[in-house]
Protein backbone atom coordinates (compact mmCIF):
# COMPACT_ATOMS: atom_id res chain seq x y z
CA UNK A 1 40.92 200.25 -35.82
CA UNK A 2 43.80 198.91 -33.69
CA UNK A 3 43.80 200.50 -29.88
CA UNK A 4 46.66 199.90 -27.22
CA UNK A 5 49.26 201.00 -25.65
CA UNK A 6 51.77 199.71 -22.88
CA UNK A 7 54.93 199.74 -21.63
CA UNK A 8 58.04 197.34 -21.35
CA UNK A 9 61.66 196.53 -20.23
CA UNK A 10 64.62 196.64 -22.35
CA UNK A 11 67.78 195.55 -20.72
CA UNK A 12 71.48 196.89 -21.69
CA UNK A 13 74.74 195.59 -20.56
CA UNK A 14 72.24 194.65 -17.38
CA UNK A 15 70.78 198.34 -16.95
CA UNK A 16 66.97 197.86 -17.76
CA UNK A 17 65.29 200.73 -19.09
CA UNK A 18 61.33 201.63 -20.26
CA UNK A 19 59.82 201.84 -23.26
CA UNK A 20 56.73 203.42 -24.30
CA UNK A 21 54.63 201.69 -26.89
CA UNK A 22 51.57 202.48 -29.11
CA UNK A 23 49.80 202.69 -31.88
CA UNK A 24 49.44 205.74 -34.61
CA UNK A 25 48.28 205.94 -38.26
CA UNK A 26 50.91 206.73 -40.72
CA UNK A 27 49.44 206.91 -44.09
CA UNK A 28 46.71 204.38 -44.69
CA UNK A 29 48.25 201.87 -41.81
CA UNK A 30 48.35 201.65 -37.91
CA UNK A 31 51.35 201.22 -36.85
CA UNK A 32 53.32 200.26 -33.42
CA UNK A 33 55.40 203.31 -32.39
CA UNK A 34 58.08 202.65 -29.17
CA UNK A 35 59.78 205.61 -27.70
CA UNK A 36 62.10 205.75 -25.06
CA UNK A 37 61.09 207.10 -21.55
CA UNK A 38 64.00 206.53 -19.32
CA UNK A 39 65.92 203.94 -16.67
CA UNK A 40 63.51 201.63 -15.65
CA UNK A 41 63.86 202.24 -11.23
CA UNK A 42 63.85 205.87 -11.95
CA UNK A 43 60.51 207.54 -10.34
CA UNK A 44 60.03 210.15 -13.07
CA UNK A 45 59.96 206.99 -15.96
CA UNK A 46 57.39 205.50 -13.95
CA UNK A 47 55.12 208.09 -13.68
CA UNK A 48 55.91 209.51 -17.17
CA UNK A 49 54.66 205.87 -18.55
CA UNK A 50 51.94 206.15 -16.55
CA UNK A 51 50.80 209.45 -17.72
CA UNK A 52 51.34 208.79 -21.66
CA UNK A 53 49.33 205.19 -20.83
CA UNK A 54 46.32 207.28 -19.32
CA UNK A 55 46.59 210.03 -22.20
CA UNK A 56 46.75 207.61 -24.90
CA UNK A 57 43.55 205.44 -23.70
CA UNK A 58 41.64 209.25 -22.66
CA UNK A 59 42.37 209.91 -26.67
CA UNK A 60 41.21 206.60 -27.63
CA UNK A 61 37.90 206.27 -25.34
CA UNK A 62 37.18 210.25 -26.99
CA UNK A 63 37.62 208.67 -30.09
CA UNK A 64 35.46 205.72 -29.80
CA UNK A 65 32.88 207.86 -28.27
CA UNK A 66 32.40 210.30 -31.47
CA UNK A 67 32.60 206.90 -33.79
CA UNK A 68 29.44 205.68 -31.79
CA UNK A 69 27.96 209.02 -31.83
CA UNK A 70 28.44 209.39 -35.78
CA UNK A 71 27.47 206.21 -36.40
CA UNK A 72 23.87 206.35 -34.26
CA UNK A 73 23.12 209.70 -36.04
CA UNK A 74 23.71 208.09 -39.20
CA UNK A 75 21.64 204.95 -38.30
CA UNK A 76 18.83 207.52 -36.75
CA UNK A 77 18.61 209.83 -40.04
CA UNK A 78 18.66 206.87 -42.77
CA UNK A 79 15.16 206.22 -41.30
């Protein structure tokens, strides 16, 4: 399983603007997605990046925790 997400700076003719990236399955592979979220000084980019961070790792964290869970139960009833 490959986890993270993050955000960076791309510059244009010396404009900067954010990125979003993470990861998604597509098919039988993970793979690194980037979408665009805006100018880079703009408040609303900021906190949209910051809200799609904190979404993506609440998904991931939900995620891992019914793994674990699955996995214990099928630990637990193979005894």
């Amino acid at each position: 399983m490959q986890v993270g997400c993050g955000v960076y700076l791309h510059t244009v003719r010396r404009q900067a603007y954010l990125y979003f990236w993470h990861y998604e399955t597509k098919g039988r592979s993970r793979v690194q997605v980037k979408e665009y979220i805006g100018p880079a000084r703009s408040a609303r980019s900021i906190s949209e990046a910051a809200r799609r961070c904190e979404g993506y790792y609440e998904r991931a964290m939900a995620e891992l925790q019914r793994l674990r869970a699955a996995s214990l139960a099928t630990i637990r009833g193979s005894s």
